[in-house]
C-alpha atoms as a PDB file:
ATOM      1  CA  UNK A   1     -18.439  71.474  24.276  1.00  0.00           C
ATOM      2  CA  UNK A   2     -20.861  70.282  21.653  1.00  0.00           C
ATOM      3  CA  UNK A   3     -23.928  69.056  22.200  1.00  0.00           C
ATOM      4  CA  UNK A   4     -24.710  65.100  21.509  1.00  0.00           C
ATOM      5  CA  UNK A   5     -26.817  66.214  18.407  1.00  0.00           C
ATOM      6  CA  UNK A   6     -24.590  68.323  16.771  1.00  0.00           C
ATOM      7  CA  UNK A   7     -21.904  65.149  17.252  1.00  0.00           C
ATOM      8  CA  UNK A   8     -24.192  62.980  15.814  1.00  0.00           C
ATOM      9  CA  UNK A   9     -25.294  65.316  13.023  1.00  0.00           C
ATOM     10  CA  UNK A  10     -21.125  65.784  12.324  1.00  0.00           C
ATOM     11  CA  UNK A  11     -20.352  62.105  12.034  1.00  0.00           C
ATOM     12  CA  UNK A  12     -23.299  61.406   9.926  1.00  0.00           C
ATOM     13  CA  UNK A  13     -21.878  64.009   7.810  1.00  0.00           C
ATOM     14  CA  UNK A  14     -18.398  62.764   7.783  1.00  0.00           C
ATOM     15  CA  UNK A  15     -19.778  59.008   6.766  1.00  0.00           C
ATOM     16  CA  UNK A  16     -21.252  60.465   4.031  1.00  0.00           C
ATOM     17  CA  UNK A  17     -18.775  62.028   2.836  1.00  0.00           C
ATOM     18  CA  UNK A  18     -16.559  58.924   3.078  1.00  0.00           C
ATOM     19  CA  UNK A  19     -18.880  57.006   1.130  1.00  0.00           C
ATOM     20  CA  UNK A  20     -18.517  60.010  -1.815  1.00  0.00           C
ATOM     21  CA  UNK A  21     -14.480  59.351  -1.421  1.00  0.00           C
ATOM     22  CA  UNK A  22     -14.833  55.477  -1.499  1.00  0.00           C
ATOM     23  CA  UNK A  23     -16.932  55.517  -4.511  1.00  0.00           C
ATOM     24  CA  UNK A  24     -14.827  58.115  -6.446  1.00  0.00           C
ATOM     25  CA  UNK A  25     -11.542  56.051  -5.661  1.00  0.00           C
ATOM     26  CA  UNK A  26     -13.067  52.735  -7.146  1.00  0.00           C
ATOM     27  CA  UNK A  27     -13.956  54.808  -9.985  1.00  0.00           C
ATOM     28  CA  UNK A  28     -10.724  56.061 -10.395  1.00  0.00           C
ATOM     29  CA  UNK A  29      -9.190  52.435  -9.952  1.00  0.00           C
ATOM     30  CA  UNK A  30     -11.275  50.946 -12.460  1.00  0.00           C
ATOM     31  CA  UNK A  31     -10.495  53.611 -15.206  1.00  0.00           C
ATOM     32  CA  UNK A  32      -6.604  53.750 -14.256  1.00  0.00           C
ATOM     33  CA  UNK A  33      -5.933  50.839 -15.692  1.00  0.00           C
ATOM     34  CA  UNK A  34      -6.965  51.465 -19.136  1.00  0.00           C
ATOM     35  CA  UNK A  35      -5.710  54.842 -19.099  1.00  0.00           C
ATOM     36  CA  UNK A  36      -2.262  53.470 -17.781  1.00  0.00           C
ATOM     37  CA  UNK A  37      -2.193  51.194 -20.885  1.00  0.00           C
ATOM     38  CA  UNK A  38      -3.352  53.772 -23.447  1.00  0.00           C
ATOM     39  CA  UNK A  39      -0.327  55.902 -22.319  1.00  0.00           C
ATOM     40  CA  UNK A  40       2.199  53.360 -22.123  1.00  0.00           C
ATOM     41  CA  UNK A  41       1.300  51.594 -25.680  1.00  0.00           C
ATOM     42  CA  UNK A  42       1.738  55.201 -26.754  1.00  0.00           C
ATOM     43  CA  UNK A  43       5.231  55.698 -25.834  1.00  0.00           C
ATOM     44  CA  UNK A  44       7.494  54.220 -28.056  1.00  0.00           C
ATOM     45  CA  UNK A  45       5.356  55.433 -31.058  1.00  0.00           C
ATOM     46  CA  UNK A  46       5.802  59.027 -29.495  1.00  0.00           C
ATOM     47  CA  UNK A  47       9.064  58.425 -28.349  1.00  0.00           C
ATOM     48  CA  UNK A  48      10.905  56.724 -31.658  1.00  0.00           C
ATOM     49  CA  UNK A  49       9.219  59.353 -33.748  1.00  0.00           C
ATOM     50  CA  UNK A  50      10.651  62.492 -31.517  1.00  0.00           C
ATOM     51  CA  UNK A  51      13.770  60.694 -31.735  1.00  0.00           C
ATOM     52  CA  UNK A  52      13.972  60.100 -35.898  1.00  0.00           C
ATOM     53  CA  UNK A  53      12.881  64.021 -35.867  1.00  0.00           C
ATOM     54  CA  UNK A  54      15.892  64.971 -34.195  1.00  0.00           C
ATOM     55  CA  UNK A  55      18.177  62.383 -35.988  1.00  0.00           C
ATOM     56  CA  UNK A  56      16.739  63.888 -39.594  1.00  0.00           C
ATOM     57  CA  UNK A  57      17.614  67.459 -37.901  1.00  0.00           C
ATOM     58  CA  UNK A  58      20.653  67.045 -37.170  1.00  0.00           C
ATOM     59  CA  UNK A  59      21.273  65.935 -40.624  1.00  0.00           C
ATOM     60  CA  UNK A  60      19.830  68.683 -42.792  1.00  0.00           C
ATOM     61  CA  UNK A  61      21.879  72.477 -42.923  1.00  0.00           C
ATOM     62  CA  UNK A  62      18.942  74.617 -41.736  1.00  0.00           C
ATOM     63  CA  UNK A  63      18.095  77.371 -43.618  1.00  0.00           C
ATOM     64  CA  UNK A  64      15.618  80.298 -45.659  1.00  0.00           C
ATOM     65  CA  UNK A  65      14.185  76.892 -47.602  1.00  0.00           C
ATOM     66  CA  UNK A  66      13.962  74.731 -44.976  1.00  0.00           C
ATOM     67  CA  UNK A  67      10.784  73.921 -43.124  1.00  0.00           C
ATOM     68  CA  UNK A  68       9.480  76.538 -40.273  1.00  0.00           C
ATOM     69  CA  UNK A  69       8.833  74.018 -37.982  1.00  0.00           C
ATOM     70  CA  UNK A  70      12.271  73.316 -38.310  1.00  0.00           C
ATOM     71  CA  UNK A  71      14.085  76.391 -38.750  1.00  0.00           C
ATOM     72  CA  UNK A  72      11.914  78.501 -36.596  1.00  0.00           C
ATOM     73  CA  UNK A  73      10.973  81.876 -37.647  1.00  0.00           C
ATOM     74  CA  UNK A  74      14.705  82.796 -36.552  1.00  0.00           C
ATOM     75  CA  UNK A  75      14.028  85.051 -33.325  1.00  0.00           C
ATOM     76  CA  UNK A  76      13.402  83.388 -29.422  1.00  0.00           C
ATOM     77  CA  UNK A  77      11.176  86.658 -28.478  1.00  0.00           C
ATOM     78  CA  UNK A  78       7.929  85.014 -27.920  1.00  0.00           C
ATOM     79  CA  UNK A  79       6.855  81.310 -26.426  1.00  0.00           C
ATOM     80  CA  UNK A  80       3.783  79.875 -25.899  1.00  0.00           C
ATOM     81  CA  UNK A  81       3.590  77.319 -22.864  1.00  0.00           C
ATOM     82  CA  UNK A  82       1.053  74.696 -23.361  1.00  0.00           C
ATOM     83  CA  UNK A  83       0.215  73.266 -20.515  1.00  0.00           C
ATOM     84  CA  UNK A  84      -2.033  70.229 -20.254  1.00  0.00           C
ATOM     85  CA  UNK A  85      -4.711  69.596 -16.851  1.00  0.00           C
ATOM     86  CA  UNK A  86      -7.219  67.966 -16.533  1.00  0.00           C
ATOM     87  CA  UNK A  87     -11.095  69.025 -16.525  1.00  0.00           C
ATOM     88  CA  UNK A  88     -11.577  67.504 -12.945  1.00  0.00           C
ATOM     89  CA  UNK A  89     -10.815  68.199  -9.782  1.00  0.00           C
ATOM     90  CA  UNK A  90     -10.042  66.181  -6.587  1.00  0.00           C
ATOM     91  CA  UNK A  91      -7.081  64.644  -8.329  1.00  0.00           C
ATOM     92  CA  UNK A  92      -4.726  65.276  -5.606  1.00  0.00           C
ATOM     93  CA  UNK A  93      -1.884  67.720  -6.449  1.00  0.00           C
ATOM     94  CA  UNK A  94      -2.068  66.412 -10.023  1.00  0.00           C
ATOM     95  CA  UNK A  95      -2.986  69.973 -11.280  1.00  0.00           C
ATOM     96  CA  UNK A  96      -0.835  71.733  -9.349  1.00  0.00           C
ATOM     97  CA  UNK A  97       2.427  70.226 -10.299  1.00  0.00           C
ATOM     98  CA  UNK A  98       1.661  70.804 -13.759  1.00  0.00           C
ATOM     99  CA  UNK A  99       0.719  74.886 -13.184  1.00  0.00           C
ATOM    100  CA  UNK A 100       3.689  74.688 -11.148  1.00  0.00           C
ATOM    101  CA  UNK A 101       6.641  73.823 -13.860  1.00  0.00           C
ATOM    102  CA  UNK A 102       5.223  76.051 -16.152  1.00  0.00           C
ATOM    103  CA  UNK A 103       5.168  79.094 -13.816  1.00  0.00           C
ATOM    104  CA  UNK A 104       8.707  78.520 -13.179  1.00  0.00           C
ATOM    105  CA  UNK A 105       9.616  78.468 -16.794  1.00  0.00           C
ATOM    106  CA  UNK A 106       7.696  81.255 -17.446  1.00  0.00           C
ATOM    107  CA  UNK A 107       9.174  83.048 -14.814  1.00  0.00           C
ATOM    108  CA  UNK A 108      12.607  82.124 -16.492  1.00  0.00           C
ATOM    109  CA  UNK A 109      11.742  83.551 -19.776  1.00  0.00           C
ATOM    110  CA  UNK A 110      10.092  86.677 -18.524  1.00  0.00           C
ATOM    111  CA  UNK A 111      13.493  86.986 -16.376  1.00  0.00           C
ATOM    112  CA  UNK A 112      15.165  86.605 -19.347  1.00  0.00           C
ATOM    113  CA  UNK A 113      13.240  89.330 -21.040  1.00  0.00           C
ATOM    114  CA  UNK A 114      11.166  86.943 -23.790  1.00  0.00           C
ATOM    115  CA  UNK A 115       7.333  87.101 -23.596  1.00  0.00           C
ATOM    116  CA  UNK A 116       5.595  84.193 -22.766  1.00  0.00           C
ATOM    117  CA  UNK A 117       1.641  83.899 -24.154  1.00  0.00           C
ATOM    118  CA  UNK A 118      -0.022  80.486 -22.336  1.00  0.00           C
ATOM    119  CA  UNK A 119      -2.298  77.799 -24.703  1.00  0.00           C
ATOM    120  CA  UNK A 120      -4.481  75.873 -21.736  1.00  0.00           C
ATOM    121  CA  UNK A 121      -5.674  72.133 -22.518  1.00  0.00           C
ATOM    122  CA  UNK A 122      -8.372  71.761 -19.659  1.00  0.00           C
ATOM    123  CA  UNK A 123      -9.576  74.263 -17.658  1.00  0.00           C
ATOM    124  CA  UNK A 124      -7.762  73.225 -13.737  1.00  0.00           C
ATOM    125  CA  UNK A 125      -4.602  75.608 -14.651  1.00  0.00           C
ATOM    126  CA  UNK A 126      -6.644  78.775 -15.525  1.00  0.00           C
ATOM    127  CA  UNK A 127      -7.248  80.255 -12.331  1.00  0.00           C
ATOM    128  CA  UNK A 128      -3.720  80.317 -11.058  1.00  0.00           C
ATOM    129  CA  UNK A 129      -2.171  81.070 -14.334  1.00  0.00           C
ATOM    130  CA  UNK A 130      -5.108  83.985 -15.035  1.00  0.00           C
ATOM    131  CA  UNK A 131      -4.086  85.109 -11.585  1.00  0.00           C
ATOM    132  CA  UNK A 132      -0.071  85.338 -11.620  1.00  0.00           C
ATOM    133  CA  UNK A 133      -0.154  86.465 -15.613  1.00  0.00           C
ATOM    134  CA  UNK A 134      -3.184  88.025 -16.434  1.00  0.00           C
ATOM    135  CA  UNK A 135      -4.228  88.740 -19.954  1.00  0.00           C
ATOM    136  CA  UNK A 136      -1.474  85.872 -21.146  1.00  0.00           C
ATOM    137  CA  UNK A 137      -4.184  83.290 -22.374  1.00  0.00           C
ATOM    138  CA  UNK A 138      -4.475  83.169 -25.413  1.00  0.00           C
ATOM    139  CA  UNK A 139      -6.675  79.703 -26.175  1.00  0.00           C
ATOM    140  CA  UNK A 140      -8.329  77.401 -23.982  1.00  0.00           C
ATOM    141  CA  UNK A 141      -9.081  74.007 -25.251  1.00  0.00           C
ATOM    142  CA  UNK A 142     -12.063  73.018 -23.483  1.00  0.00           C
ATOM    143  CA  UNK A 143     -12.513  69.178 -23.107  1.00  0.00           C
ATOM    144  CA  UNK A 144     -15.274  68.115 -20.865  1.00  0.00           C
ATOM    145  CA  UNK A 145     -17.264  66.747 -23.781  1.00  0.00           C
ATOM    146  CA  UNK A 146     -14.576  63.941 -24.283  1.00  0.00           C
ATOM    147  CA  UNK A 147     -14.640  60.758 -22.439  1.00  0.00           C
ATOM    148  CA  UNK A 148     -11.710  58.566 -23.859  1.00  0.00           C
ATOM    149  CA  UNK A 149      -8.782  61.180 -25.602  1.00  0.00           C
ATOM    150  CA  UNK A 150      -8.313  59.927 -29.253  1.00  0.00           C
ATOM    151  CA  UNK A 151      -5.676  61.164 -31.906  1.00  0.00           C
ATOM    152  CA  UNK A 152      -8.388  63.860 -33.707  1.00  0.00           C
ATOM    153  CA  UNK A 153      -8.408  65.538 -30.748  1.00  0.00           C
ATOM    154  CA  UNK A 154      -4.723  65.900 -30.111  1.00  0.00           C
ATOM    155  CA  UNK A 155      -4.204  66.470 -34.138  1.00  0.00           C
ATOM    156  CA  UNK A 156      -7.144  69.601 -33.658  1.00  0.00           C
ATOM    157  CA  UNK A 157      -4.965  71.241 -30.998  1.00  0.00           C
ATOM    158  CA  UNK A 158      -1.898  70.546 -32.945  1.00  0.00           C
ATOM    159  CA  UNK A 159      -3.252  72.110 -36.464  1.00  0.00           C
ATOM    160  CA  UNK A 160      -4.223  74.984 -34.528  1.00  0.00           C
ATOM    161  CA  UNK A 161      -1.012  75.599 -32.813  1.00  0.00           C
ATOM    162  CA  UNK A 162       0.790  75.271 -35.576  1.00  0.00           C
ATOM    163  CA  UNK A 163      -1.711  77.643 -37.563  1.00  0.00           C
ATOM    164  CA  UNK A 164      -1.057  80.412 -34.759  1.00  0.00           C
ATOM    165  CA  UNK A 165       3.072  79.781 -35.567  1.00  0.00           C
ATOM    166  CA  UNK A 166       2.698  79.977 -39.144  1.00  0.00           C
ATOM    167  CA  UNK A 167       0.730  83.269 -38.453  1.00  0.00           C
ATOM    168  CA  UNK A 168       3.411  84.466 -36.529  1.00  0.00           C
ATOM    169  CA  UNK A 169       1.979  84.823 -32.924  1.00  0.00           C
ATOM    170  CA  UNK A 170       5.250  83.105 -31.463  1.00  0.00           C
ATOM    171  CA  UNK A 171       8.358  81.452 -31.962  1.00  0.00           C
ATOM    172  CA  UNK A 172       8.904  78.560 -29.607  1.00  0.00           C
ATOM    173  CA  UNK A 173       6.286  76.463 -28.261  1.00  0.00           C
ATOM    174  CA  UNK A 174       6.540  74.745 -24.626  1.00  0.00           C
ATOM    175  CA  UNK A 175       4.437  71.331 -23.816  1.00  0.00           C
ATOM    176  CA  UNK A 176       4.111  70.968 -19.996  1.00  0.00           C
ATOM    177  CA  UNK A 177       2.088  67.558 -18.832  1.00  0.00           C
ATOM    178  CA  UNK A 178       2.263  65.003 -16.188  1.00  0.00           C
ATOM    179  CA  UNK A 179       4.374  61.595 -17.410  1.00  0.00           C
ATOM    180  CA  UNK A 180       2.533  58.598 -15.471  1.00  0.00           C
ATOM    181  CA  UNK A 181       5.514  56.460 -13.425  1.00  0.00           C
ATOM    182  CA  UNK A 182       2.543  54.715 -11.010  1.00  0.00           C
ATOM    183  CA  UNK A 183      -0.679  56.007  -9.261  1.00  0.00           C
ATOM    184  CA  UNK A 184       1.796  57.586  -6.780  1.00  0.00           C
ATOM    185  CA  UNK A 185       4.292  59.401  -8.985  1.00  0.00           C
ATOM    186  CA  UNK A 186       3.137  61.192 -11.440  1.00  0.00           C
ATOM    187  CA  UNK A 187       6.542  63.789 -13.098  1.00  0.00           C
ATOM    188  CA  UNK A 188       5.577  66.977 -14.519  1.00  0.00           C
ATOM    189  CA  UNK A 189       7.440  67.275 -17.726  1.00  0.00           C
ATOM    190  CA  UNK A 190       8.487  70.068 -20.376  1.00  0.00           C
ATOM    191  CA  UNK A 191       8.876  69.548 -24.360  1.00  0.00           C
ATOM    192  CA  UNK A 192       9.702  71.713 -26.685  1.00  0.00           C
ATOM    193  CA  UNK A 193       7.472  70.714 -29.583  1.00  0.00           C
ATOM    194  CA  UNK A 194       7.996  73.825 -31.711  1.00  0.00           C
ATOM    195  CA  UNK A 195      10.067  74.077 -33.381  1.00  0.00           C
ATOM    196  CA  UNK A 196      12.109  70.700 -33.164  1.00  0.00           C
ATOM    197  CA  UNK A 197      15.034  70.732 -30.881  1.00  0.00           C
ATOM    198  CA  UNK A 198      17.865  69.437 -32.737  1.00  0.00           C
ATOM    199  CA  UNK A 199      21.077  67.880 -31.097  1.00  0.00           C
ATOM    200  CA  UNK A 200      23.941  69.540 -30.596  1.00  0.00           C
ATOM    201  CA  UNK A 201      27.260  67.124 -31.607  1.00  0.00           C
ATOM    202  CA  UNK A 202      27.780  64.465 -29.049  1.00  0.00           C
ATOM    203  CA  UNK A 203      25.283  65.376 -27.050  1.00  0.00           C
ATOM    204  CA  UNK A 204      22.872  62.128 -28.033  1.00  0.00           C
ATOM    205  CA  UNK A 205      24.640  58.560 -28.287  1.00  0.00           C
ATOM    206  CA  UNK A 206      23.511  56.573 -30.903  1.00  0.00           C
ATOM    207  CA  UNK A 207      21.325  53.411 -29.137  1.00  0.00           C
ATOM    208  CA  UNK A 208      22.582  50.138 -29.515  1.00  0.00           C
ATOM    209  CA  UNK A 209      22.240  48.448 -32.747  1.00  0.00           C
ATOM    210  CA  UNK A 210      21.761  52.011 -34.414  1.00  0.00           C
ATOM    211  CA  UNK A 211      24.473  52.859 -35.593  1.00  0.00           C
ATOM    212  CA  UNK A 212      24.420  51.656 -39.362  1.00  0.00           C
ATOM    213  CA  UNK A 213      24.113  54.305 -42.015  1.00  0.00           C
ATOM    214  CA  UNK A 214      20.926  55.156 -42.969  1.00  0.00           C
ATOM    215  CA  UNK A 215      19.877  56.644 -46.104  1.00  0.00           C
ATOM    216  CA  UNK A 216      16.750  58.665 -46.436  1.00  0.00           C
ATOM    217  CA  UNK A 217      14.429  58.580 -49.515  1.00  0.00           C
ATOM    218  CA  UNK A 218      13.134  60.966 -50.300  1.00  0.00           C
ATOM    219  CA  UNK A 219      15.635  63.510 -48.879  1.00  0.00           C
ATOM    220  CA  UNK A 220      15.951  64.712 -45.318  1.00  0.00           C
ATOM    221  CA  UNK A 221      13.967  67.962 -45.705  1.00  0.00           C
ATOM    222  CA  UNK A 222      11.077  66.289 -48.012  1.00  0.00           C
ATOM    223  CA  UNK A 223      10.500  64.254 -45.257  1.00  0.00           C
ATOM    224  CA  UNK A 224      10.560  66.601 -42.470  1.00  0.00           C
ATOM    225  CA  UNK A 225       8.262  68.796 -44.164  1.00  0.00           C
ATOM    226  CA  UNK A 226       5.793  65.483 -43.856  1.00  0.00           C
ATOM    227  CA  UNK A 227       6.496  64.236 -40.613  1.00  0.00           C
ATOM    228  CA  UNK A 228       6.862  67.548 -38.447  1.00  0.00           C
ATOM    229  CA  UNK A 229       3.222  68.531 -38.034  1.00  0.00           C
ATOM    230  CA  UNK A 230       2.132  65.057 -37.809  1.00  0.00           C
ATOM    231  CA  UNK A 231       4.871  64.984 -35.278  1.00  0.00           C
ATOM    232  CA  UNK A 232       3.355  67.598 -32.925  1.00  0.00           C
ATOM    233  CA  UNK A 233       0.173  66.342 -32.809  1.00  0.00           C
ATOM    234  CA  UNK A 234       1.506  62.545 -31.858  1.00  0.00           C
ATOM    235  CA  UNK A 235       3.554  64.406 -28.792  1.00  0.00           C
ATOM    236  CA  UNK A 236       0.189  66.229 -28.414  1.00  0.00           C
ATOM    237  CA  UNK A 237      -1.524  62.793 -28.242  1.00  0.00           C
ATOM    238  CA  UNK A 238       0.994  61.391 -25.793  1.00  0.00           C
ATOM    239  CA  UNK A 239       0.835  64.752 -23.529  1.00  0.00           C
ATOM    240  CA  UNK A 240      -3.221  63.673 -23.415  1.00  0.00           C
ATOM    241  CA  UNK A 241      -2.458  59.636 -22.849  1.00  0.00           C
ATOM    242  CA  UNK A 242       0.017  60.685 -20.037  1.00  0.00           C
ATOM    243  CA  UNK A 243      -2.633  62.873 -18.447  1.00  0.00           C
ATOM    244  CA  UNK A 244      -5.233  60.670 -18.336  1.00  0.00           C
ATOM    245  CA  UNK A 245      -3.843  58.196 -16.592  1.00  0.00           C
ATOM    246  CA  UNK A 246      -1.811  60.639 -14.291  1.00  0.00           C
ATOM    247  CA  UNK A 247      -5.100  61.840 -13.384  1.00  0.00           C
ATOM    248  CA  UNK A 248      -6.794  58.739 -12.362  1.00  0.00           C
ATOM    249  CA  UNK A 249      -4.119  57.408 -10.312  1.00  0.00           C
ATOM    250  CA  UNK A 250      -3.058  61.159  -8.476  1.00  0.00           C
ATOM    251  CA  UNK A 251      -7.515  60.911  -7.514  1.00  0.00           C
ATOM    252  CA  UNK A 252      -7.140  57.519  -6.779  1.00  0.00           C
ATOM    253  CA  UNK A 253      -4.677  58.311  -4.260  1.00  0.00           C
ATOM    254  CA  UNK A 254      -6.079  61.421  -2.779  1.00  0.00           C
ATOM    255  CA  UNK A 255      -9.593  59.594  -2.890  1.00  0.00           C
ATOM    256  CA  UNK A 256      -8.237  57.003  -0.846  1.00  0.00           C
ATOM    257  CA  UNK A 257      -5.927  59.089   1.509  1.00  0.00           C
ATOM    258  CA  UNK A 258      -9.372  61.331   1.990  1.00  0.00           C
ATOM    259  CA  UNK A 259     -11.230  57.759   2.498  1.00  0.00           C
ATOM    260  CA  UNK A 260      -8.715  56.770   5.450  1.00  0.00           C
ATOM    261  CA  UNK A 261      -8.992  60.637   6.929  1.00  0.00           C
ATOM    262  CA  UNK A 262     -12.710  60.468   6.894  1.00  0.00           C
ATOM    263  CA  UNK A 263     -12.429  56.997   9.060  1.00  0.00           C
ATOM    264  CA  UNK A 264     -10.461  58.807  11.520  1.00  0.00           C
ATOM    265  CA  UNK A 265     -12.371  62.036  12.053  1.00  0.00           C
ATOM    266  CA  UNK A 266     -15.754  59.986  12.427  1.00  0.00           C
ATOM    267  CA  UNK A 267     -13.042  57.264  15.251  1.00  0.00           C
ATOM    268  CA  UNK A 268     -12.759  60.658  17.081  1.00  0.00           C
ATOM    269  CA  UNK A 269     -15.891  62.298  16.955  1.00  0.00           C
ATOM    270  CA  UNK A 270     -17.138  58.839  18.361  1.00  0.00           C
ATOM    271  CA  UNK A 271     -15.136  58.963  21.146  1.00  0.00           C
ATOM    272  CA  UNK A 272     -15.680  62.357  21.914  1.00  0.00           C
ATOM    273  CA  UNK A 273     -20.092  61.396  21.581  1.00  0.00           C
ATOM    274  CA  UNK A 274     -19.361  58.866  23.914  1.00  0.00           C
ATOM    275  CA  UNK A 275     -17.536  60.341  26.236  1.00  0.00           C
ATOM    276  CA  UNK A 276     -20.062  63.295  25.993  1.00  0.00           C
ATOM    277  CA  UNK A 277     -22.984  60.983  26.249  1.00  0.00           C
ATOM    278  CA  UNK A 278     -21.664  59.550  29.665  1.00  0.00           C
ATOM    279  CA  UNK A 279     -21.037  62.762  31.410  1.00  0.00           C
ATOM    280  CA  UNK A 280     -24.650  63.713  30.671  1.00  0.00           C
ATOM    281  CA  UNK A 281     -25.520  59.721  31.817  1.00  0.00           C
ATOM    282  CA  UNK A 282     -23.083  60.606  35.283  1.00  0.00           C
ATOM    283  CA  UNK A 283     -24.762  64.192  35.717  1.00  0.00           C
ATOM    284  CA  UNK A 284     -27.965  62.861  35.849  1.00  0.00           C
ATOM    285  CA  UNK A 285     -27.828  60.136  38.049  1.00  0.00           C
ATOM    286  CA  UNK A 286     -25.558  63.065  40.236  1.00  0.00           C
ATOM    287  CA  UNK A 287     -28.758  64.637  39.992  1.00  0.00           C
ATOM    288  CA  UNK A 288     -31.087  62.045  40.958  1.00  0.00           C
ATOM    289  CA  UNK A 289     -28.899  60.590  43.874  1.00  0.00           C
ATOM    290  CA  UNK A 290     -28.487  64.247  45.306  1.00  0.00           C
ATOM    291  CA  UNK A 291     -32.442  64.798  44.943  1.00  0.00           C
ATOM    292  CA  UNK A 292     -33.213  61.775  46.604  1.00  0.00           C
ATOM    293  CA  UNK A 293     -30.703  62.537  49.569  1.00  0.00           C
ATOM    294  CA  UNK A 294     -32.357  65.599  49.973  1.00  0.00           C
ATOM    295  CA  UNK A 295     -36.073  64.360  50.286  1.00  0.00           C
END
């Protein structure tokens, strides 16, 4: 059994630590909500630009001339998963939802017999991927210097992805990243951001009050050749929105699941000093009583 000291010494630790957990889930509170509207004023941007790219896809006939962010450089050998984490830890299982849907894709491809090469954004996924497919990384974006994501830093990573396409190092890029529903759901997601899915026909209904004609000036292919790099690094920019607040609310969470844990080790560990304390109290007085019987 342990002694009353090393009880005491444990639940001084333990309220300690709870105070740590406390502190880092206010933190995380008060920084959710402006990450939470960062990522959602970002969405329809992101979202009604990903949807004109495939609309002005599906119009043009891809081919030699057209754009190879469009066209693709006409194999599926090689793909390059970007996946998106955060530079923090103690966000919960934040991280390792994110890890997790792109080992399963890659795992897919590789099953499939492509080769799959892995771009990290933030430096929680490198273990585990370095681990399962070693030698597969071939950049690491490191952001710990950056304390509010902004669109130069997304449109950085984006010009050099799509320098290491035009160069010919793969032929379908992979976004993985964590879409923020609340600061308990956070849903790892996959995007294809290179090079632009396009629909098949029928597979995408028009939205309401979108069906009219629309008639592009300049043409369809001038103005993909504008709009898709500039497209990849807005996607980019949402991926980095999404995370941020994903990761505030997923250590909010854990902070304040650890916070309630913490309260009920140091409930037991109280007990169990108390109940401790008064055996040594009740084998004293044994002692005494007996000692005084005796004389």
């Amino acid at each position: 059994m342990a002694s009353l000291k090393a009880l005491k010494l444990r639940i001084g630790s333990v309220k300690s630590t709870q105070k740590i957990t406390k502190a880092m889930k206010m933190v995380a509170a008060a920084k959710l909500r402006r990450a939470q509207e960062a990522a959602e004023a970002g969405r329809p941007y992101a979202e009604r630009l990903a949807e004109v790219m495939s609309s002005l896809a599906g119009k043009v006939t891809v081919g030699p001339q057209s754009p190879r962010l469009l066209a693709g450089t006409g194999e599926d050998r090689v793909h390059l998963l970007v996946v998106a984490t955060s530079e923090r830890g103690l966000a919960g299982a934040f991280n390792t939802n994110i890890v997790r849907a792109a080992r399963k894709k890659a795992e897919e491809l590789v099953a499939q017999g492509k080769q799959v090469k892995f771009y990290l954004i933030g430096k929680k996924g490198r273990a585990v991927i370095q681990r399962i497919f070693p030698g597969k990384i071939v950049h690491q974006v490191d952001q710990s210097h950056i304390k509010n994501v902004s669109f130069g830093d997304a449109l950085e990573v984006a010009q050099d992805i799509t320098r290491r396409f035009e160069a010919g190092e793969f032929d379908v890029a992979h976004l993985f990243y964590a879409k923020f529903q609340s600061a308990l759901v956070q849903i790892p997601t996959e995007q294809q951001i290179i090079p632009v899915s396009i629909p098949t026909a029928g597979s995408v209904a028009p939205a309401a009050g979108t069906a009219a004609a629309v008639e592009y000036e300049p043409g369809e292919e001038e103005i993909l050749a504008a709009l898709l790099p500039r497209n990849i690094a807005v996607q980019l920019f949402r991926a980095m929105l999404e995370n941020a607040a994903s990761e505030q609310g997923s250590r909010m969470t854990a902070m304040d699941n650890a916070t309630r844990n913490a309260g009920d080790m140091i409930n037991r560990l109280t007990i169990q000093y108390n109940r401790t304390r008064q055996a040594a109290i009740t084998t004293e007085l044994v002692e005494i009583i007996s000692g005084a019987e005796a004389l």
